[in-house]
N, C-alpha and C. Protein backbone atom coordinates (compact mmCIF):
# COMPACT_ATOMS: atom_id res chain seq x y z
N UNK A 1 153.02 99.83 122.38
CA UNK A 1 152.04 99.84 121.33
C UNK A 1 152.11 98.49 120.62
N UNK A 2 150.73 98.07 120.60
CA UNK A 2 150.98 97.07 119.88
C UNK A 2 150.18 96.96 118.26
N UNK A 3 150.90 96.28 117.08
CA UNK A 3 150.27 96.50 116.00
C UNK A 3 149.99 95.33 115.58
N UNK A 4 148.82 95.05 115.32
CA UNK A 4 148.27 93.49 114.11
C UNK A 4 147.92 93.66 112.96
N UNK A 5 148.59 92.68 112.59
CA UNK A 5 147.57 93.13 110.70
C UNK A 5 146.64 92.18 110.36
N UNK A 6 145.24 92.27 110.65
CA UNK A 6 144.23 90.89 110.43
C UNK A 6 144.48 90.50 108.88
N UNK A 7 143.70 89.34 108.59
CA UNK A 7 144.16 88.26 107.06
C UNK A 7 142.76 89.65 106.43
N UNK A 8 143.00 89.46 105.68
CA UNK A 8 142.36 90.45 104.84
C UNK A 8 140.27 89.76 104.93
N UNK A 9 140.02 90.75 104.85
CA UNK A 9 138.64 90.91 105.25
C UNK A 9 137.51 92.06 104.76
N UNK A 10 136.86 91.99 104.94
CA UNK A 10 135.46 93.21 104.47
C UNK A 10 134.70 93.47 105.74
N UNK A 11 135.35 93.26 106.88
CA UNK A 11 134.88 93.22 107.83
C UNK A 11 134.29 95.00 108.22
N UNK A 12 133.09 95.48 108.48
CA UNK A 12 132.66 96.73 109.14
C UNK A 12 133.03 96.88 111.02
N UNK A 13 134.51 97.22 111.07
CA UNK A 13 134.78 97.88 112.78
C UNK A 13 135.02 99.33 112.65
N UNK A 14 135.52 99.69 114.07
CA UNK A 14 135.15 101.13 114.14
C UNK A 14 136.33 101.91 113.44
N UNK A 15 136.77 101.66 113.04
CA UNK A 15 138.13 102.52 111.93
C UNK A 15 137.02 102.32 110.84
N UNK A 16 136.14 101.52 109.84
CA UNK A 16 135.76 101.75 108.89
C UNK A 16 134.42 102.46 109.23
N UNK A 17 134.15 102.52 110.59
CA UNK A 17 132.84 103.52 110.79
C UNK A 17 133.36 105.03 111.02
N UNK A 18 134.69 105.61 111.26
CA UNK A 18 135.32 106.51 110.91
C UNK A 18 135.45 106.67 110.08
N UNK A 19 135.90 106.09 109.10
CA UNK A 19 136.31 106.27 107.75
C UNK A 19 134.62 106.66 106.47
N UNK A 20 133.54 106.22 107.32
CA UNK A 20 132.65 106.41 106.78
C UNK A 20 132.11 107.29 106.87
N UNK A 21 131.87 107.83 108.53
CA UNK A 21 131.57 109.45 108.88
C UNK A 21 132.54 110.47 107.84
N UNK A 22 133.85 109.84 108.23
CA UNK A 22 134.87 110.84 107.38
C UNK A 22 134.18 111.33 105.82
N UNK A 23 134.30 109.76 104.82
CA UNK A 23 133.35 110.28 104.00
C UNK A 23 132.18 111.17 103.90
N UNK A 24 131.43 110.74 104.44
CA UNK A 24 130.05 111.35 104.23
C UNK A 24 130.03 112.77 104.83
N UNK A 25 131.06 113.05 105.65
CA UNK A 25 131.19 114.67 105.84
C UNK A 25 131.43 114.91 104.69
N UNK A 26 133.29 114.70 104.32
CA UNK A 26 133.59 115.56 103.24
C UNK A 26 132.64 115.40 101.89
N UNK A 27 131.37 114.63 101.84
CA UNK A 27 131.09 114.60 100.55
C UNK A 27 130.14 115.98 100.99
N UNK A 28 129.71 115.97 102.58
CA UNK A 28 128.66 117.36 102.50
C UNK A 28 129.42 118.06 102.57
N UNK A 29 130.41 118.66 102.71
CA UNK A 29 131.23 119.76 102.93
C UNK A 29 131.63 120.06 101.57
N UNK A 30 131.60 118.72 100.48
CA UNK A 30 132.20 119.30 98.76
C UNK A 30 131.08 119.79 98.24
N UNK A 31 129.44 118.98 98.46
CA UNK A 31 128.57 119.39 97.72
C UNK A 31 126.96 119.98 98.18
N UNK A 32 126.98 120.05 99.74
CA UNK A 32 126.04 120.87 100.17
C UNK A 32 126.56 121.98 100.96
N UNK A 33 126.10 123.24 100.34
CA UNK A 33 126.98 124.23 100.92
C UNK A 33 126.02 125.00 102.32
N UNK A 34 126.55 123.98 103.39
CA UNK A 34 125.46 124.45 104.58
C UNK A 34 125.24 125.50 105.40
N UNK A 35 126.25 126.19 105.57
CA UNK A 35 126.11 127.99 105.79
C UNK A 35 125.42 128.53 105.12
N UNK A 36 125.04 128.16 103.87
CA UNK A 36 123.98 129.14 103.19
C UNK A 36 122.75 128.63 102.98
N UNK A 37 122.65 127.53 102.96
CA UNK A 37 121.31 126.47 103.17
C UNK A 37 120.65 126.54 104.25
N UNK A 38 121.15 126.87 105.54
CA UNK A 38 120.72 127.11 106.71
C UNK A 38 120.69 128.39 107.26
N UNK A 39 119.32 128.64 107.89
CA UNK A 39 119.57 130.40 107.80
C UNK A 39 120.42 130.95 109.26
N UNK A 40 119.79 129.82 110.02
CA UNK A 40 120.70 130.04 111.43
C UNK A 40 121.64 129.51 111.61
N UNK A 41 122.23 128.98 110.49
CA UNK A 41 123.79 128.29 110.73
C UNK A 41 124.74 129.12 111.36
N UNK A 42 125.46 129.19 112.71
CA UNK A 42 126.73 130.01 112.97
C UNK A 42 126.73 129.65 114.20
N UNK A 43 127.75 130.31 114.73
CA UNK A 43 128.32 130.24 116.08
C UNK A 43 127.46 131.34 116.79
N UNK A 44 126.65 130.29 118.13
CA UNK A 44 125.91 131.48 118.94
C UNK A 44 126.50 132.33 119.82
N UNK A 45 127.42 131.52 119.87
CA UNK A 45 128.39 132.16 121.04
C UNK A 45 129.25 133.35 120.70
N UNK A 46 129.97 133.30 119.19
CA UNK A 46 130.64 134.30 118.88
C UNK A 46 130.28 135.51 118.35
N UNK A 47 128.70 135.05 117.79
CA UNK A 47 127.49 136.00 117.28
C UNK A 47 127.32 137.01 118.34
N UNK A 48 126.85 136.39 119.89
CA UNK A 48 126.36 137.22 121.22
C UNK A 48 127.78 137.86 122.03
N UNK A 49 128.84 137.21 122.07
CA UNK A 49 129.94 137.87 122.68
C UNK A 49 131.37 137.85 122.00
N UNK A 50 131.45 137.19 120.67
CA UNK A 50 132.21 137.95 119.98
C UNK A 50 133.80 137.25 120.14
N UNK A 51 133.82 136.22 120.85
CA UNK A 51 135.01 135.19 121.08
C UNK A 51 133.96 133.98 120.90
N UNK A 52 135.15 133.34 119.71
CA UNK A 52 134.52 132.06 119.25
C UNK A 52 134.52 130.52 120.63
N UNK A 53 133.88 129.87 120.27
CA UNK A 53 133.85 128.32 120.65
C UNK A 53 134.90 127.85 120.63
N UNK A 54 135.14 126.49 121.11
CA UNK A 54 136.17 125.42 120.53
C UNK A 54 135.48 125.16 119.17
N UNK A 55 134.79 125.04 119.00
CA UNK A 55 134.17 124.49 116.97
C UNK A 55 134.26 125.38 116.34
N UNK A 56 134.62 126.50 116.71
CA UNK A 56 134.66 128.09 115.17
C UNK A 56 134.96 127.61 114.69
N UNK A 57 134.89 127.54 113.19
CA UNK A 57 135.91 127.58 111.82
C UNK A 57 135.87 125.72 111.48
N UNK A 58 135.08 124.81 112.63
CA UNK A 58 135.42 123.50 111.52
C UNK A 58 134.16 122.94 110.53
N UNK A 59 132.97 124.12 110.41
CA UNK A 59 132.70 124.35 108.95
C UNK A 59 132.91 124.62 107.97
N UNK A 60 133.68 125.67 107.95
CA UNK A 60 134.35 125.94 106.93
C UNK A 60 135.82 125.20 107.02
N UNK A 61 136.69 124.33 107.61
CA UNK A 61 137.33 123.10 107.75
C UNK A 61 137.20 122.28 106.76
N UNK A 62 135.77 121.79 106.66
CA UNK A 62 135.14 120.85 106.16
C UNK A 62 134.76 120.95 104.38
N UNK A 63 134.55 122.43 104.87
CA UNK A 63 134.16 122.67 103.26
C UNK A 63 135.52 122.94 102.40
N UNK A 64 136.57 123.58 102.74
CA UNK A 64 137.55 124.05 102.69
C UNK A 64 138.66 122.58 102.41
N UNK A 65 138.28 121.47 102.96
CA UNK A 65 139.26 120.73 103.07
C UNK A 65 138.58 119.64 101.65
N UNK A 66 136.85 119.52 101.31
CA UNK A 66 136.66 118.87 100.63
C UNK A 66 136.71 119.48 99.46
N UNK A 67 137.44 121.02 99.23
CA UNK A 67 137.52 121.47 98.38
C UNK A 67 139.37 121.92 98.11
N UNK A 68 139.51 120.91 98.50
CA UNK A 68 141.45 121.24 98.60
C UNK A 68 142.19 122.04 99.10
N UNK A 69 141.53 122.96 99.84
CA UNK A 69 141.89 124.22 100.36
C UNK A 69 142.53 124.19 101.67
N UNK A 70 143.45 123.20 101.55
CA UNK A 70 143.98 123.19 102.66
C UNK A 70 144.64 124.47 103.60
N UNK A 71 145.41 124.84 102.86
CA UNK A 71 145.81 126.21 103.77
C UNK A 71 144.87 127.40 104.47
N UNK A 72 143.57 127.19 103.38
CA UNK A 72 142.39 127.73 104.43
C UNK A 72 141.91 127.03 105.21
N UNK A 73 141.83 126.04 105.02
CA UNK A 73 141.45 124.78 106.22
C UNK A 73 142.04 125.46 107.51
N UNK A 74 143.26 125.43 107.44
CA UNK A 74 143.90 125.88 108.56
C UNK A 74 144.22 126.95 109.06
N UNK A 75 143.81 127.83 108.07
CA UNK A 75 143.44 129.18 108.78
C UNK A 75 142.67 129.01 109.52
N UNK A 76 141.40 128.41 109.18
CA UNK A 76 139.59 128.64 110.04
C UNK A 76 140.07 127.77 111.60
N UNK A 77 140.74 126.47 111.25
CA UNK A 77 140.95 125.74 112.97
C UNK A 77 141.98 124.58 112.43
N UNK A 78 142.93 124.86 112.85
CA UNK A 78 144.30 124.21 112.88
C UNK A 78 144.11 122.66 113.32
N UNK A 79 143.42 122.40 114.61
CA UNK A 79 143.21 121.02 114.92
C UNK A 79 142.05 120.36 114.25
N UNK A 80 140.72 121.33 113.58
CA UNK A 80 139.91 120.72 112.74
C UNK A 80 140.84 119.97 111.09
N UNK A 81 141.74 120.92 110.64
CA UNK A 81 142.28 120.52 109.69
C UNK A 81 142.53 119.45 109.68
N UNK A 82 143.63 119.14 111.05
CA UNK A 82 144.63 117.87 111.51
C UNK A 82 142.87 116.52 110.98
N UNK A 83 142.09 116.88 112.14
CA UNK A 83 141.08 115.93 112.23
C UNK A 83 140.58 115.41 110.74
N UNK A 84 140.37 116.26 109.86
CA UNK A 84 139.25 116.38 108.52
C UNK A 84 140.43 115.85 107.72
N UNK A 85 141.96 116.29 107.62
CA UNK A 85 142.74 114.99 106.63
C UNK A 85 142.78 113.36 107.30
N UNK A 86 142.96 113.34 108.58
CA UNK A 86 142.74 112.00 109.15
C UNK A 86 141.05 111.21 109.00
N UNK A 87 140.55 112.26 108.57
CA UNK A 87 139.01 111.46 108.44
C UNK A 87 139.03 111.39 106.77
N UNK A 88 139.92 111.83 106.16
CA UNK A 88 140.10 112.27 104.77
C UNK A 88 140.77 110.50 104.42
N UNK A 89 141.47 109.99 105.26
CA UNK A 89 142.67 109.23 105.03
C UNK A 89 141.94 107.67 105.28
N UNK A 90 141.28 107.82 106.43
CA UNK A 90 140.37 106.97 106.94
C UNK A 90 139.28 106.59 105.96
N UNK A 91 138.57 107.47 105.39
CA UNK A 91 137.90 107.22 104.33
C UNK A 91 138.08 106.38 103.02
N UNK A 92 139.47 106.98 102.24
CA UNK A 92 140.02 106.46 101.68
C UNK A 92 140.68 104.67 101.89
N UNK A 93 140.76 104.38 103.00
CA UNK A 93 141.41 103.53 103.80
C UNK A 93 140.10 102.73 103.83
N UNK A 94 138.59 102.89 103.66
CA UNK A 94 137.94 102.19 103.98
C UNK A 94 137.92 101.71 102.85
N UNK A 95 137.33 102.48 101.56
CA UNK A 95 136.77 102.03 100.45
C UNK A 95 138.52 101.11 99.91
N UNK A 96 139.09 101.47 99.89
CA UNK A 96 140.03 100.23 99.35
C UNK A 96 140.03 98.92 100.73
N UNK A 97 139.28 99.26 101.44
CA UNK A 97 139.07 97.79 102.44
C UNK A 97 138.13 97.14 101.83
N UNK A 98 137.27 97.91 101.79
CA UNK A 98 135.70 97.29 101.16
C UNK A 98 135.99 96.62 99.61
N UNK A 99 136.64 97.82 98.81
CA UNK A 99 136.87 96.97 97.33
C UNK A 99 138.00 95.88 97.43
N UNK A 100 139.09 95.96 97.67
CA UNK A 100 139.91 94.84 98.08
C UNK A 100 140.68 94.00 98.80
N UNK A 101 139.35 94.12 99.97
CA UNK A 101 139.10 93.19 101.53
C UNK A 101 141.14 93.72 101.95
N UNK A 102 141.29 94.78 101.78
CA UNK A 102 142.76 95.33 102.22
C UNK A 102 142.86 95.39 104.16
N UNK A 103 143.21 94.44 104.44
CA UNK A 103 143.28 94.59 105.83
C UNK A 103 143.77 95.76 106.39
N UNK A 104 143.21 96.16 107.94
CA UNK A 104 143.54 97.49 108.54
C UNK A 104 144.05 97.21 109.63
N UNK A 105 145.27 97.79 109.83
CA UNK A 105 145.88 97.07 111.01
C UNK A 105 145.07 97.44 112.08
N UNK A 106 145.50 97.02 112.98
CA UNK A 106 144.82 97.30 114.71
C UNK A 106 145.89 97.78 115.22
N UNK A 107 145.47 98.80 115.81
CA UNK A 107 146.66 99.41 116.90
C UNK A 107 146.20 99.63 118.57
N UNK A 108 146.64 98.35 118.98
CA UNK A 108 146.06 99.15 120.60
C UNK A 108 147.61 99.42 121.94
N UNK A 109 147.11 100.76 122.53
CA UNK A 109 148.00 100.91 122.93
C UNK A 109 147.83 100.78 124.54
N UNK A 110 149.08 100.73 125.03
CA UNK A 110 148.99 100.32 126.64
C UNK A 110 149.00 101.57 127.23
N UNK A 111 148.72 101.50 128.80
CA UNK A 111 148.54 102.08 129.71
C UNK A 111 149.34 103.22 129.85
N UNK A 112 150.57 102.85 129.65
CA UNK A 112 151.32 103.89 129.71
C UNK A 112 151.15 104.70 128.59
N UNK A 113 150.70 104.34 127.06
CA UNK A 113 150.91 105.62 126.15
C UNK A 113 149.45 106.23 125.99
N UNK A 114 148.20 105.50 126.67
CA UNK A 114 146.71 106.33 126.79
C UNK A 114 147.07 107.27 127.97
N UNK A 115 148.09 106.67 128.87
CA UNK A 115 148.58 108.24 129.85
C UNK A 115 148.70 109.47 129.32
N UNK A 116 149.49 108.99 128.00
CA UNK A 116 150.13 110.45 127.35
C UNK A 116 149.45 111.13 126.66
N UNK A 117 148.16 110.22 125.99
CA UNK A 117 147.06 110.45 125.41
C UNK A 117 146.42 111.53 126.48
N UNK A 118 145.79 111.31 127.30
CA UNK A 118 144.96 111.67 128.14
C UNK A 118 145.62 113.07 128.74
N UNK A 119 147.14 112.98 128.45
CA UNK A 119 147.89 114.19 129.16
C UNK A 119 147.88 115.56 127.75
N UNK A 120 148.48 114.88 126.48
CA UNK A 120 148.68 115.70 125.40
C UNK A 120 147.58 116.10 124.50
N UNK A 121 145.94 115.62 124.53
CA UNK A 121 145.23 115.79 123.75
C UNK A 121 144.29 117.12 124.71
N UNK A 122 143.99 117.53 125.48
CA UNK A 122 143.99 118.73 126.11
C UNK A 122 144.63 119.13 125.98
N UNK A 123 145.85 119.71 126.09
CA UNK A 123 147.07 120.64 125.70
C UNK A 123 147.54 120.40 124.36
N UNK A 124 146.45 120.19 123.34
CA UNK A 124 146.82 120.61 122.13
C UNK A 124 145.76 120.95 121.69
N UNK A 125 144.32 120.68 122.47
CA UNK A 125 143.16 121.31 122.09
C UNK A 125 143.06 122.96 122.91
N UNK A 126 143.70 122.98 124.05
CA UNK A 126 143.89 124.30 124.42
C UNK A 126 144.79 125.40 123.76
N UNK A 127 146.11 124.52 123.13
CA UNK A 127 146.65 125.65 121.89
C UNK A 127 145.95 125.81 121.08
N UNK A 128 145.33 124.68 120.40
CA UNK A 128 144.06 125.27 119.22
C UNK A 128 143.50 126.34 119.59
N UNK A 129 142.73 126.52 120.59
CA UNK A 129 141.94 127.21 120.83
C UNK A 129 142.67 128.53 121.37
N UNK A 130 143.24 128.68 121.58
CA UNK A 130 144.29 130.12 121.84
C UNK A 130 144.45 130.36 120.41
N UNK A 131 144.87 129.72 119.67
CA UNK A 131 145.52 129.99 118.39
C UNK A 131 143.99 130.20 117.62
N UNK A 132 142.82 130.03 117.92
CA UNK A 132 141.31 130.25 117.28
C UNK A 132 141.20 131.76 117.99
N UNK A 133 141.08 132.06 119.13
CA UNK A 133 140.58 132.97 120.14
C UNK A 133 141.56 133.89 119.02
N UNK A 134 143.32 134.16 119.30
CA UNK A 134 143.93 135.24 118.47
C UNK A 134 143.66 135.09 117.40
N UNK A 135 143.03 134.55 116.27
CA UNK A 135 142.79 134.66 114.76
C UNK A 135 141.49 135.66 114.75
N UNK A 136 140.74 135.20 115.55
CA UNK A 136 139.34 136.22 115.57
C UNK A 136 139.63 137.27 116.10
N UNK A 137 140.17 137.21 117.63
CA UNK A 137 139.66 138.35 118.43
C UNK A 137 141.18 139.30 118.11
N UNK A 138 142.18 139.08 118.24
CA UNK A 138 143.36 139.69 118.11
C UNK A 138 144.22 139.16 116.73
N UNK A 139 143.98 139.53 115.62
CA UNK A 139 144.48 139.37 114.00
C UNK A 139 145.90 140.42 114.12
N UNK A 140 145.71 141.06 114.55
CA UNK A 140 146.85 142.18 114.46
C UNK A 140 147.91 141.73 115.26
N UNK A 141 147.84 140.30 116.10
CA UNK A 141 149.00 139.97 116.57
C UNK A 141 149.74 138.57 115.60
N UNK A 142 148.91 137.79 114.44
CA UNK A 142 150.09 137.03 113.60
C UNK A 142 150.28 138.15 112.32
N UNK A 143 149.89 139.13 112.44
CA UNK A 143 150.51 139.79 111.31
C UNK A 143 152.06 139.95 111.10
């Protein structure tokens, strides 16, 4: 892995275009409440057969997380949580770039650790999703 720290800058790259999505979610997730604004907002899938998606629960993630609620955050989807504080952090990380040109390091990594990438980020989106599937469909087993 390698890390740089550029001379300080106001520069717009893709960590501050993360950091901006990040924002502009959590500001809709604090102050437009879109499950109820929308009449067909939901999961079609879990509506018609009753086992959620990989995305169940990272609406209410979102809303949940721009409202501090972390521990419900992670009730609704454990890896949405992980995602929505790192877009939480990123955000934060921008606007003190933007107000005081605070450089962001660069991190790029080699071959060998996008291996591990490519090996561990499926097998932690497939526990999510086991760990989503038993919260809905089987509750009576983290009791």
């Amino acid at each position: 892995m390698k890390v740089t720290i550029p001379a300080p800058n106001r520069r717009l790259g893709s960590f501050e275009w993360l950091g901006l999505v990040g924002l502009g979610g959590l500001l809709v997730g604090r102050y437009v409440p879109v499950a109820r604004l929308i009449p067909f907002w939901g999961c079609v899938l879990r509506e018609h057969t009753g086992w959620p998606c990989l995305g169940c629960g990272l609406t209410r993630v979102a809303d949940r997380v721009a409202h501090f609620n972390i521990p419900g955050a992670w009730e609704a989807n454990p890896l949405g949580t992980v995602f929505a504080l790192l877009f939480a952090v990123a955000a934060v990380l921008t606007l003190l770039h933007f107000v005081f040109a605070l450089p962001i390091p660069e991190v790029e990594l080699e071959e060998r650790e996008w291996r591990w990438v490519r090996i561990a980020f499926p097998l932690v989106l497939l526990v999510n999703y086991a760990y989503v599937v038993v919260r809905t469909r089987f509750p009576h087993l983290l009791s």
